[in-house]
C-alpha atoms as a PDB file:
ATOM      1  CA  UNK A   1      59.134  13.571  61.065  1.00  0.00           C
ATOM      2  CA  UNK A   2      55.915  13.718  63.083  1.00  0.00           C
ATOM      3  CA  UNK A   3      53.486  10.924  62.770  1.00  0.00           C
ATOM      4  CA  UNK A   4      50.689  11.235  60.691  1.00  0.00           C
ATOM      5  CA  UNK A   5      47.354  11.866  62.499  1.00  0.00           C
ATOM      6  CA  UNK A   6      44.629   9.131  61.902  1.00  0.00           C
ATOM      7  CA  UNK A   7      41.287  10.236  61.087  1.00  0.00           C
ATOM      8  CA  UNK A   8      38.469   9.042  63.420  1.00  0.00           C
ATOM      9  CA  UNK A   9      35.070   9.022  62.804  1.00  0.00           C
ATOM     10  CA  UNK A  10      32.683   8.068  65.379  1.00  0.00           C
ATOM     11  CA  UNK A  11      29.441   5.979  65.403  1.00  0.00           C
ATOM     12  CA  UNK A  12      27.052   5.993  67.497  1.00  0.00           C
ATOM     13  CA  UNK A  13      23.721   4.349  67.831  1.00  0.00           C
ATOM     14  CA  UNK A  14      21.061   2.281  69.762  1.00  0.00           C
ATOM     15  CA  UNK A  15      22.518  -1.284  71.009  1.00  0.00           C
ATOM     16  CA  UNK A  16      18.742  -3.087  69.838  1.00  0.00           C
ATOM     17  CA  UNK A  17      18.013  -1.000  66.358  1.00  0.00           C
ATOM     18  CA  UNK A  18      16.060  -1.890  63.917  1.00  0.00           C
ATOM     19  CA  UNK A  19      17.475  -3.504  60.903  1.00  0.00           C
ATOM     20  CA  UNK A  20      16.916  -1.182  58.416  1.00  0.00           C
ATOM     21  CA  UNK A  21      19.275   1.491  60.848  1.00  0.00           C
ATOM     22  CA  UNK A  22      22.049  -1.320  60.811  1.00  0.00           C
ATOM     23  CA  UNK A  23      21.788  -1.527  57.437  1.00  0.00           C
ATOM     24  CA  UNK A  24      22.612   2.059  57.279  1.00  0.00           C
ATOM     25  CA  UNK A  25      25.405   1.504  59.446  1.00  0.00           C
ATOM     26  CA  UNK A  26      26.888  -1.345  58.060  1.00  0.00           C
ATOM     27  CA  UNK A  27      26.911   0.972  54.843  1.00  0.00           C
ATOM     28  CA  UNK A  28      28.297   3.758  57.246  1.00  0.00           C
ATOM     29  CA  UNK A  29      31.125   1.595  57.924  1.00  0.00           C
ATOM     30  CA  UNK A  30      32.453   0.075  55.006  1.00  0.00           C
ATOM     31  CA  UNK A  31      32.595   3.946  53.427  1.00  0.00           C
ATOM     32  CA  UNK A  32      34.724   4.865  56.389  1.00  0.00           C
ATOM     33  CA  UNK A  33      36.945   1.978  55.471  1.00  0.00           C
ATOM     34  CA  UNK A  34      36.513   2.976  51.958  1.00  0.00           C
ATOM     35  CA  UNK A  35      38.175   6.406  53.003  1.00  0.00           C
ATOM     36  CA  UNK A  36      40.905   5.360  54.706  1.00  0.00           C
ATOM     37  CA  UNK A  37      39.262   6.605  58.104  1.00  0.00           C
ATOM     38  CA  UNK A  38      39.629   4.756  61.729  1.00  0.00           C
ATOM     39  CA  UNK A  39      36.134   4.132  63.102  1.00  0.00           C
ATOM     40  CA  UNK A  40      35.292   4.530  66.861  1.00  0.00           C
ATOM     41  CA  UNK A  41      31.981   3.310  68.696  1.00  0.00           C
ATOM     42  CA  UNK A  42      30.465   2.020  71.699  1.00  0.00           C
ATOM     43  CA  UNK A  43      31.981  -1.080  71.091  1.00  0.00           C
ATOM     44  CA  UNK A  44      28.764  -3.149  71.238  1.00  0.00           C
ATOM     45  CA  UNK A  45      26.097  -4.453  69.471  1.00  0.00           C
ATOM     46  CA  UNK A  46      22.901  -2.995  67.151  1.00  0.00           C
ATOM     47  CA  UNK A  47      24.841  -0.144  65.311  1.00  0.00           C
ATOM     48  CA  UNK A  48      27.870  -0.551  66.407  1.00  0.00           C
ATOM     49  CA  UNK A  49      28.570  -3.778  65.497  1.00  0.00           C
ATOM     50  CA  UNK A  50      26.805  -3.519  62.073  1.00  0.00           C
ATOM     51  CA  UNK A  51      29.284   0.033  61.569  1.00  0.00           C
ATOM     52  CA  UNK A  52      32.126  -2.371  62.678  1.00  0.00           C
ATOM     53  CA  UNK A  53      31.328  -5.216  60.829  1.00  0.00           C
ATOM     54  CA  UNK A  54      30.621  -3.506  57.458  1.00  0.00           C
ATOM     55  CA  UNK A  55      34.459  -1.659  58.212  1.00  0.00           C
ATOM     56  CA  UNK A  56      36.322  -4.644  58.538  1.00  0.00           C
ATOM     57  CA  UNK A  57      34.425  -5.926  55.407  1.00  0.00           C
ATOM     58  CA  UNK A  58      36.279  -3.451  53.688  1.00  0.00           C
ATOM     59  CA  UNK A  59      40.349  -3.589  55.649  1.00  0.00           C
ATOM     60  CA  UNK A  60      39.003  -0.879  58.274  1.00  0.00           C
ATOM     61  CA  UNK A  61      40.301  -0.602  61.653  1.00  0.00           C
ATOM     62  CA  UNK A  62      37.672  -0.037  64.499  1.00  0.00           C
ATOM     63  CA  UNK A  63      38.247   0.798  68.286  1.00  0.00           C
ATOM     64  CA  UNK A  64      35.339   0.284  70.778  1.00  0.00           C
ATOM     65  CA  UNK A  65      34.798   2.669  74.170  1.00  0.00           C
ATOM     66  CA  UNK A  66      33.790  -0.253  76.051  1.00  0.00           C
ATOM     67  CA  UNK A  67      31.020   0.889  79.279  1.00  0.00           C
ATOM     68  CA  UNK A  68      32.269  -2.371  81.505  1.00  0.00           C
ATOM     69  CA  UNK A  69      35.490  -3.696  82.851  1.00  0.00           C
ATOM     70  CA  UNK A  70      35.714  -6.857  80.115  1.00  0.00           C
ATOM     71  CA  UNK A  71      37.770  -6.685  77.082  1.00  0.00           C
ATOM     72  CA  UNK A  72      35.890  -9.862  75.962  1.00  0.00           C
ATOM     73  CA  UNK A  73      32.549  -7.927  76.177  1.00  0.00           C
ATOM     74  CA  UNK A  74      32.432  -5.911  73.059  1.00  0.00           C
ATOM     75  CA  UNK A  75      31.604  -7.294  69.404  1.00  0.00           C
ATOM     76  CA  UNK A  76      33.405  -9.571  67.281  1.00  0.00           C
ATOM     77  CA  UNK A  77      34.557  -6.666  65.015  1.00  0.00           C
ATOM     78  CA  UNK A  78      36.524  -4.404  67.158  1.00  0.00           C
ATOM     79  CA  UNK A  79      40.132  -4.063  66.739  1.00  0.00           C
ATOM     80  CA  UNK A  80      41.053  -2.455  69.797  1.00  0.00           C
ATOM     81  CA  UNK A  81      38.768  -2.466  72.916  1.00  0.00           C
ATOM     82  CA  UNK A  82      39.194   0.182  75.381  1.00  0.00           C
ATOM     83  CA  UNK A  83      37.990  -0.861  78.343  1.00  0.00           C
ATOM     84  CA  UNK A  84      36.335   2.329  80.802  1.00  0.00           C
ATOM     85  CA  UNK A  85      34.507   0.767  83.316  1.00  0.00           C
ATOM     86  CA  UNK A  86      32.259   3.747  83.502  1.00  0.00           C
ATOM     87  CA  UNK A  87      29.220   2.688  81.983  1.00  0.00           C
ATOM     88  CA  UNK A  88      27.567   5.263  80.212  1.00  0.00           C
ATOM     89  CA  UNK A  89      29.897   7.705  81.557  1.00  0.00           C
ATOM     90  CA  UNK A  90      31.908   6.427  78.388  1.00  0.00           C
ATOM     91  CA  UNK A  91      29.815   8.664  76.573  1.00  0.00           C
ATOM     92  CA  UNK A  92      32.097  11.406  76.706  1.00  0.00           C
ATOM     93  CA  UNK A  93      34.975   9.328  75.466  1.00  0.00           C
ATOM     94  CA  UNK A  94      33.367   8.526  72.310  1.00  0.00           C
ATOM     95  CA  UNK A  95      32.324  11.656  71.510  1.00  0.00           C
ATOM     96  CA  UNK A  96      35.821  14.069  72.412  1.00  0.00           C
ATOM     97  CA  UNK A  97      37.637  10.645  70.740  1.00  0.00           C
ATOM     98  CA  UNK A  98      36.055  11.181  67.486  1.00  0.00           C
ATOM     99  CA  UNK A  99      36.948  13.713  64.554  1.00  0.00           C
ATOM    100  CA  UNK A 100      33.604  13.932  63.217  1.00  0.00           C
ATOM    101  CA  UNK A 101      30.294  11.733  64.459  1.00  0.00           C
ATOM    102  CA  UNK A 102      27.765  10.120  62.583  1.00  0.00           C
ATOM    103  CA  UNK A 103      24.807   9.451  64.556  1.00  0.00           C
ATOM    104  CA  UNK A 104      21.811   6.748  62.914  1.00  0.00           C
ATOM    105  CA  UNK A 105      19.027   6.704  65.107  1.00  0.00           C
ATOM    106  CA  UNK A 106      18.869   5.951  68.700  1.00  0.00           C
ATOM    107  CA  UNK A 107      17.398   6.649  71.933  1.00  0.00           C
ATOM    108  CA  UNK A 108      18.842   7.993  74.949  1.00  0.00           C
ATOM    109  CA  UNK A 109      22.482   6.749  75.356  1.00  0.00           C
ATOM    110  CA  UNK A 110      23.058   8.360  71.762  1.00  0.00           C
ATOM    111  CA  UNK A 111      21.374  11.788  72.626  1.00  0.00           C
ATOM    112  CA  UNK A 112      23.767  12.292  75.644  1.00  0.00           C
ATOM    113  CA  UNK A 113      26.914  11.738  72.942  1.00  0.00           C
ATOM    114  CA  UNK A 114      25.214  14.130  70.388  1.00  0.00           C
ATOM    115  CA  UNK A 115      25.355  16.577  73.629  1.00  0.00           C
ATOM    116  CA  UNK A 116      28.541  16.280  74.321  1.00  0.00           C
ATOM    117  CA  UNK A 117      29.613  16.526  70.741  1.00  0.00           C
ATOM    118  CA  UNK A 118      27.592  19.754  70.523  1.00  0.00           C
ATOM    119  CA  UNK A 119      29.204  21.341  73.887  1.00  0.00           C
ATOM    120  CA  UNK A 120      32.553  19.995  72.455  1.00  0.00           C
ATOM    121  CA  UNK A 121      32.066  21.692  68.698  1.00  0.00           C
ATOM    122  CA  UNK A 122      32.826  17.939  67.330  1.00  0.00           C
ATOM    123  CA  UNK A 123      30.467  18.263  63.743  1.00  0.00           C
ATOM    124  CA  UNK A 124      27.821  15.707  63.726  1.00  0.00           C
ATOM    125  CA  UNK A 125      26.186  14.317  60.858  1.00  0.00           C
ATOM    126  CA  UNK A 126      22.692  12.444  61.554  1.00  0.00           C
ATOM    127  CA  UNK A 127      20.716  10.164  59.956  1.00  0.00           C
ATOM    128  CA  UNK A 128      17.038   9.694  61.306  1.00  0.00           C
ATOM    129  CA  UNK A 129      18.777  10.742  64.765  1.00  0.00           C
ATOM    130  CA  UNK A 130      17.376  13.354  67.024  1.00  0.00           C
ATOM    131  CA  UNK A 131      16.277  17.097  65.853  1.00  0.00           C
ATOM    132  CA  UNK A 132      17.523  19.051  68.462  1.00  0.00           C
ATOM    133  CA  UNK A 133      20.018  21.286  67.141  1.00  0.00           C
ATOM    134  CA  UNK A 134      20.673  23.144  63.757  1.00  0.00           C
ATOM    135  CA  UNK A 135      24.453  22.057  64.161  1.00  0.00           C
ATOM    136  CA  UNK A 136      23.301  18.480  63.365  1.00  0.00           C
ATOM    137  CA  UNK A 137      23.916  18.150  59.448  1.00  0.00           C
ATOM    138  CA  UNK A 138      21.488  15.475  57.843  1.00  0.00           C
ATOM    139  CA  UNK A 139      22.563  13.115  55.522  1.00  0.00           C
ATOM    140  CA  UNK A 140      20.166  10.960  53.098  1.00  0.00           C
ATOM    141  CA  UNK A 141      22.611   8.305  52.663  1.00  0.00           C
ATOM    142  CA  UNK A 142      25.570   6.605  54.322  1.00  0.00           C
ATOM    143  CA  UNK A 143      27.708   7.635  51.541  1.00  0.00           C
ATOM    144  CA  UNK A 144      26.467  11.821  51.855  1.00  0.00           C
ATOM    145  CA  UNK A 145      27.329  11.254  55.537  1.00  0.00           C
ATOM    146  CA  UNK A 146      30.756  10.117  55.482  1.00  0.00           C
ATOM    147  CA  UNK A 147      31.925  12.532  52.597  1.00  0.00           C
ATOM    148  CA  UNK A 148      30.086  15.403  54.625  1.00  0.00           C
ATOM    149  CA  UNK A 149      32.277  14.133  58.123  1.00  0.00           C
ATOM    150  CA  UNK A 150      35.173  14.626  56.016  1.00  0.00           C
ATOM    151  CA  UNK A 151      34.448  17.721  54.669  1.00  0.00           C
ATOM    152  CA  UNK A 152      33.335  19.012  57.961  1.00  0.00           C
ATOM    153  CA  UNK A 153      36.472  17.344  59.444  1.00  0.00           C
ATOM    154  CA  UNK A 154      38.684  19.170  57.130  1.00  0.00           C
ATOM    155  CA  UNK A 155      37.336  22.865  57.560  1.00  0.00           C
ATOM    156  CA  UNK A 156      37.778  22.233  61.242  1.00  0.00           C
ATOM    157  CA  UNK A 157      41.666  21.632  61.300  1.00  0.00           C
END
């Protein structure tokens, strides 16, 4: 009997957004937990930590893809760091790591993880996040974009 295959959902966003973006993702967050779904991020603060912390709100579990060499360095609300040492070369872990990404805003760091997520056929869901491919699904509300990741999740397997 084969173990059963955890769902992961990945987050990604600017470290320094705006409030009303970690609003979004603390409401991103607590519907992953909702679902039963792991989530994954950068492991540190702005949407990531308001993803995390609106998960464990809710009995999620959360891994961070940490960019230094410090297991102490990521947010309060990460379950299980994973430490890379790579900087933003950690990028590409978040994105091949996750089922399905939901991206909420952001600025550079988060546009190289939509690439790789496009080059790697991951589906992406985005909410005020960059326009730069038709493959990017938009969702109006943290709610629409997890039950879209899971759909899009499931016609993928």
């Amino acid at each position: 009997m084969g173990m059963v295959k955890q769902t992961i959902i990945g987050i990604i966003g600017a470290g320094d957004a705006p409030v009303e973006e970690r609003n979004i993702a603390q409401e991103v967050g607590k519907e992953i937990a909702r679902n039963g779904c792991t989530l994954l991020c950068g492991a540190m603060g702005g949407i990531m930590e308001a993803s995390c912390q609106g998960a464990k709100s809710h009995g999620g579990t959360t891994i961070g893809i940490l960019p230094g060499t410090s297991k102490t360095d990521c947010n309060p609300y990460i379950d299980y760091p994973i430490v890379t040492g790579m900087g933003h070369g950690r990028n590409i872990i978040v994105a091949s790591s996750s089922d399905a990404i939901i991206a909420i805003g952001g600025s550079f760091g988060t546009l190289s993880e939509i690439a790789f997520a496009l080059r790697l056929k991951i589906p992406i869901i985005g909410i005020n996040t960059w326009d730069v491919s038709s493959d990017i699904k938009k969702a109006e509300t943290p709610q629409q974009a997890v039950f879209m990741a899971i759909e899009l999740i499931g016609s993928n397997t």
